[in-house]
N, C-alpha and C. Protein backbone atom coordinates (compact mmCIF):
# COMPACT_ATOMS: atom_id res chain seq x y z
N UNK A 1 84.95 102.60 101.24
CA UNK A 1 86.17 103.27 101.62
C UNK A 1 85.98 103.82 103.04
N UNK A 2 87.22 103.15 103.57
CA UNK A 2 86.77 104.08 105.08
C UNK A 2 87.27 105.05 105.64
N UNK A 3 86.78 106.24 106.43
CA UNK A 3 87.40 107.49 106.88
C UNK A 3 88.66 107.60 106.71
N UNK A 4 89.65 106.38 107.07
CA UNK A 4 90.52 106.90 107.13
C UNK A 4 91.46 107.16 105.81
N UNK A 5 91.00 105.67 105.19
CA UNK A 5 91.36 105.31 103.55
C UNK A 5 91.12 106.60 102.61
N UNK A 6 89.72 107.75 102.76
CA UNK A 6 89.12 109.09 102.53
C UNK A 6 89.85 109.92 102.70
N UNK A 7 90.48 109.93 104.11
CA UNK A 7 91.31 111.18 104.25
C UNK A 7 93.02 110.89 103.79
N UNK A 8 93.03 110.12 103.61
CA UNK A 8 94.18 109.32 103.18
C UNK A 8 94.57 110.05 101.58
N UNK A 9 93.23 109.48 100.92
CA UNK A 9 93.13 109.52 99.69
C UNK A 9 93.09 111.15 99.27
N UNK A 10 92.34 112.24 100.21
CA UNK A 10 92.39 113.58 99.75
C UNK A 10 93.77 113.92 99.97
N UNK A 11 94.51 113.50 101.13
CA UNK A 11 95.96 114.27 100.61
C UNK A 11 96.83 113.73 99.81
N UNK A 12 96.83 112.43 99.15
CA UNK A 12 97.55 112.24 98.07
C UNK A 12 96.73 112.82 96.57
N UNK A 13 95.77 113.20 96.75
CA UNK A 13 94.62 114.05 95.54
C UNK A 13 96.01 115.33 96.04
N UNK A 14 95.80 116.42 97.00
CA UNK A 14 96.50 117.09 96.90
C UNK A 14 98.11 117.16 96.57
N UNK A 15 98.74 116.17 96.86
CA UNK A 15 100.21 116.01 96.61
C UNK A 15 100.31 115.63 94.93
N UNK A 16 99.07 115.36 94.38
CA UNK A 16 99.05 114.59 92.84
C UNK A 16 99.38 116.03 92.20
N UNK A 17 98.87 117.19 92.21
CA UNK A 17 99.30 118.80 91.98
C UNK A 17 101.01 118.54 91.51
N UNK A 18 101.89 118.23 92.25
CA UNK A 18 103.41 117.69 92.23
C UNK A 18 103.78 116.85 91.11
N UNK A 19 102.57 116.01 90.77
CA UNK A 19 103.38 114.61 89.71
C UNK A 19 103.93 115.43 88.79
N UNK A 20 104.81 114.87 88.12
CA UNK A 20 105.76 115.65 86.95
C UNK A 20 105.18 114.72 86.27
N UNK A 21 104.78 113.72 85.69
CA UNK A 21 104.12 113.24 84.12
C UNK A 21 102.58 113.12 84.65
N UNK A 22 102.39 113.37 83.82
CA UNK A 22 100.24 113.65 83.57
C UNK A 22 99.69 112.36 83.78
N UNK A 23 99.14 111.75 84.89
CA UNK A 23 98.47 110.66 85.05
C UNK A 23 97.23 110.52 84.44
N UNK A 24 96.94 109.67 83.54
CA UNK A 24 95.67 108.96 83.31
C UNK A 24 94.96 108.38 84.16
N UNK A 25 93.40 108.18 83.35
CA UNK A 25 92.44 107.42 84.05
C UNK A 25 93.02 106.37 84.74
N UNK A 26 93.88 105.12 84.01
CA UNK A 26 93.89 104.02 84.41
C UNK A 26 95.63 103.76 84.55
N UNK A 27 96.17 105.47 85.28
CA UNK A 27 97.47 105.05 85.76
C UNK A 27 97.34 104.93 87.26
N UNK A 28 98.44 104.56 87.92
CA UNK A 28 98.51 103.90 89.04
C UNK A 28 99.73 104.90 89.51
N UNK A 29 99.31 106.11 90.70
CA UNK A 29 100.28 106.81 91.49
C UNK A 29 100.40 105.90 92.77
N UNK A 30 102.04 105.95 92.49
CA UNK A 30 102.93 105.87 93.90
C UNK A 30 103.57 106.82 94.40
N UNK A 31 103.29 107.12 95.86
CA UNK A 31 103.75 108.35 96.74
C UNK A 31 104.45 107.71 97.69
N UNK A 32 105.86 108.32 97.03
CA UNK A 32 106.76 107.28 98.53
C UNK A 32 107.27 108.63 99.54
N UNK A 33 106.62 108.05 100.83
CA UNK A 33 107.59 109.19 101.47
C UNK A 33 108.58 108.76 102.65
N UNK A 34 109.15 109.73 103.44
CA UNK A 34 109.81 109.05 104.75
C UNK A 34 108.97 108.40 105.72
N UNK A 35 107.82 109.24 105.62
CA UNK A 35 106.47 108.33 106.51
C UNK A 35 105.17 108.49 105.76
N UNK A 36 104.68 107.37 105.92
CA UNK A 36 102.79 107.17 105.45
C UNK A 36 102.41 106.90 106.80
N UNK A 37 101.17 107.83 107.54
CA UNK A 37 100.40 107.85 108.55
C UNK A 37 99.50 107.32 107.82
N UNK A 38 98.89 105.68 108.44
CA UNK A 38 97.75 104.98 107.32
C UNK A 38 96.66 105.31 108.17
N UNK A 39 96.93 105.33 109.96
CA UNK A 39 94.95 106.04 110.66
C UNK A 39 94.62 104.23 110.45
N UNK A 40 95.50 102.99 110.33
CA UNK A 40 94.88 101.28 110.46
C UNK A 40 96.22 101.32 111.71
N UNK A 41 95.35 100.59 113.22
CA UNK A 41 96.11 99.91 114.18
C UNK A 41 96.86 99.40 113.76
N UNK A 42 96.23 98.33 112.60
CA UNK A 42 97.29 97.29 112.56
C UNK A 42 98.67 97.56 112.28
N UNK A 43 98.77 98.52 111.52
CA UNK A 43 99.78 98.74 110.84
C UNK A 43 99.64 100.72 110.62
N UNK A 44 100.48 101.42 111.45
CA UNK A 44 99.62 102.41 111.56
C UNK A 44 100.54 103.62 110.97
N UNK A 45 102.20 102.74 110.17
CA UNK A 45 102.94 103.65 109.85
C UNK A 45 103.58 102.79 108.38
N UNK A 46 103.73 103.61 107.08
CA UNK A 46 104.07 103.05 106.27
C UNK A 46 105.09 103.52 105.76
N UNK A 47 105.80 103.54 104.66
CA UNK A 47 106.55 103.82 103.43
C UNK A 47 105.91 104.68 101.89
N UNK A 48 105.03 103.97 101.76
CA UNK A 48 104.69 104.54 100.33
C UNK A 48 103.17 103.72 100.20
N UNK A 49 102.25 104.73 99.54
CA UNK A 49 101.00 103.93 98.99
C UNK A 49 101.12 104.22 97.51
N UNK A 50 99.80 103.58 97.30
CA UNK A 50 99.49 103.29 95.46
C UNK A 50 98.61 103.43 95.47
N UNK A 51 98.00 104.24 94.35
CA UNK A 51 96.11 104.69 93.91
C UNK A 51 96.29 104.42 92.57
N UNK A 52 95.15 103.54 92.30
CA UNK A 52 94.71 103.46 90.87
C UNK A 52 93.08 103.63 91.36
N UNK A 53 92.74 104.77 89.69
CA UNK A 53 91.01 104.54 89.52
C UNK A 53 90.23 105.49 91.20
N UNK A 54 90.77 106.18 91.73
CA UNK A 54 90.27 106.39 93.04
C UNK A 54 90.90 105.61 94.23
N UNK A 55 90.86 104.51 94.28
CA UNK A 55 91.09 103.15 95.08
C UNK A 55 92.37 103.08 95.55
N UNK A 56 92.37 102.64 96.22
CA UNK A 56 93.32 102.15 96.97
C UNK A 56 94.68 100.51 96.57
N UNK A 57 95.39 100.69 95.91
CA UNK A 57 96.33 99.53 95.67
C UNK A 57 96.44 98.99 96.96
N UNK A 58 97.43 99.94 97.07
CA UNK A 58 98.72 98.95 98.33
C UNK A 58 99.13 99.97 99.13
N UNK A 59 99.73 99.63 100.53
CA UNK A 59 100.01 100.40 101.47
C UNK A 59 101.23 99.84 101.71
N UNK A 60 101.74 100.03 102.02
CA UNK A 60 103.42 99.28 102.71
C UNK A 60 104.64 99.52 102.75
N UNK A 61 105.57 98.93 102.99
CA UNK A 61 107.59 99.22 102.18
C UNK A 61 107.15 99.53 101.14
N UNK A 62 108.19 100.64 100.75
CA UNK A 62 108.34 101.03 99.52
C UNK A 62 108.61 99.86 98.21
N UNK A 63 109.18 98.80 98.64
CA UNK A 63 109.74 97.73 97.92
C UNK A 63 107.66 97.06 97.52
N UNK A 64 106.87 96.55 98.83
CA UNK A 64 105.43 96.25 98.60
C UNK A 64 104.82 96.61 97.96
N UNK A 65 105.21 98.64 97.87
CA UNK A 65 103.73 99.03 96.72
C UNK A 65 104.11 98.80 95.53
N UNK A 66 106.11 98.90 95.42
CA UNK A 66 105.89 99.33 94.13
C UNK A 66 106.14 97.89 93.10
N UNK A 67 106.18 96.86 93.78
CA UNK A 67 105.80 95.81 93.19
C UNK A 67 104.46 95.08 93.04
N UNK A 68 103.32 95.48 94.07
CA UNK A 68 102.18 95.62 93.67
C UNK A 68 101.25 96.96 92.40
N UNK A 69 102.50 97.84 92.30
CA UNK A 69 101.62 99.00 91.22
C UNK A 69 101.81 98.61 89.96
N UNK A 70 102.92 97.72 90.21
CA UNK A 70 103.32 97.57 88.40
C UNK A 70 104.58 97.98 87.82
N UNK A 71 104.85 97.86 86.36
CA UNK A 71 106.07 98.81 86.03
C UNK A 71 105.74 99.62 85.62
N UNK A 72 104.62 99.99 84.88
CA UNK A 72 104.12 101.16 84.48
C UNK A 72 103.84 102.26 85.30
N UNK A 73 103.70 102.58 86.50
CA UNK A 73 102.83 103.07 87.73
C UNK A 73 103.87 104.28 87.53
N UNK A 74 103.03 105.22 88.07
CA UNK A 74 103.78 107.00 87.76
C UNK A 74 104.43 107.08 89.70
N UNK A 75 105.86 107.13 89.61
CA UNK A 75 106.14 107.07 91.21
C UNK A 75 107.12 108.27 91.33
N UNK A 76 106.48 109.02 92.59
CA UNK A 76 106.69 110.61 93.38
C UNK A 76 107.44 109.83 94.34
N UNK A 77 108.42 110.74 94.45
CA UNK A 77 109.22 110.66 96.06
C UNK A 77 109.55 111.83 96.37
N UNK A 78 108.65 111.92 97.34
CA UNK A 78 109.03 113.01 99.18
C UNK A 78 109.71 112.85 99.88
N UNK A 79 111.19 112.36 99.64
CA UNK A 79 111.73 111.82 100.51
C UNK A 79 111.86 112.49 102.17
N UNK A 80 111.73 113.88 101.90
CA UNK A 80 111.42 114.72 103.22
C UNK A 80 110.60 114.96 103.81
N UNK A 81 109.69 114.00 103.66
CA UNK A 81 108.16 114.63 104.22
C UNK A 81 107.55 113.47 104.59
N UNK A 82 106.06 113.99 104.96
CA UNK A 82 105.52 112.60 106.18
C UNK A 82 103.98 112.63 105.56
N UNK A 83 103.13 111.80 104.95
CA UNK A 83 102.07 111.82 104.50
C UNK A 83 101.13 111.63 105.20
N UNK A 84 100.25 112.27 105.84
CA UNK A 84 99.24 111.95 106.90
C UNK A 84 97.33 112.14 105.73
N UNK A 85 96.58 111.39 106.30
CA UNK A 85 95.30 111.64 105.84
C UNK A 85 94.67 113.02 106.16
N UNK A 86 94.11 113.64 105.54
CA UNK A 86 93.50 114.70 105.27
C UNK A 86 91.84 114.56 105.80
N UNK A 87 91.18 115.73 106.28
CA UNK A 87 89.47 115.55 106.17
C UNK A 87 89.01 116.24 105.33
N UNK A 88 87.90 115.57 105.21
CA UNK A 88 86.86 116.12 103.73
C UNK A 88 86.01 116.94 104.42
C-alpha cells in the first residue's frame, strides 16, 4: 500500500464513524463524495472509492466504484464534502 493509498485509507477509517448500517469483515464501503483527492498523477481527482478487507477496490466515477463494489457494498454519500488522504 502506498503513502498515499495509507493516507487515503485513514480518512475513510475516519468518515466509516458516519456509516449508518454496521459493516462487516467482508463488506465493501463506498464513499461517494463531490471530490476524492487520490495523491495518483495520473488521475489525481475522483468521485467515490471502495474498501473491502483494508484494501483498496476501486477509485473512480461514482458509476466505476459502484459497479466494481458489488450490490451488496454498504454506500455513504457526502455529497458536500471533498475527501482528501489523511497522515498516519
Amino acid at each position: 500500500m502506498s503513502l498515499g493509498q495509507t493516507g487515503l485509507f485513514v480518512s475513510l477509517l475516519l468518515l466509516s464513524g458516519c456509516v449508518k448500517r454496521v459493516p462487516t469483515a467482508d463488506s465493501t464501503i463506498v464513499f461517494v463524495a463531490r471530490r476524492v483527492h487520490t495523491m495518483d498523477p495520473s488521475r489525481p481527482l475522483a468521485q467515490a472509492v471502495a474498501w473491502k478487507r483494508g484494501a483498496l477496490v476501486s477509485v473512480g466515477s461514482e458509476k466505476e466504484v459502484l459497479e466494481a463494489a458489488g450490490p451488496d457494498a454498504i454506500i455513504e454519500r457526502f455529497p458536500d464534502s471533498v475527501i482528501v488522504p489523511g497522515l498516519v
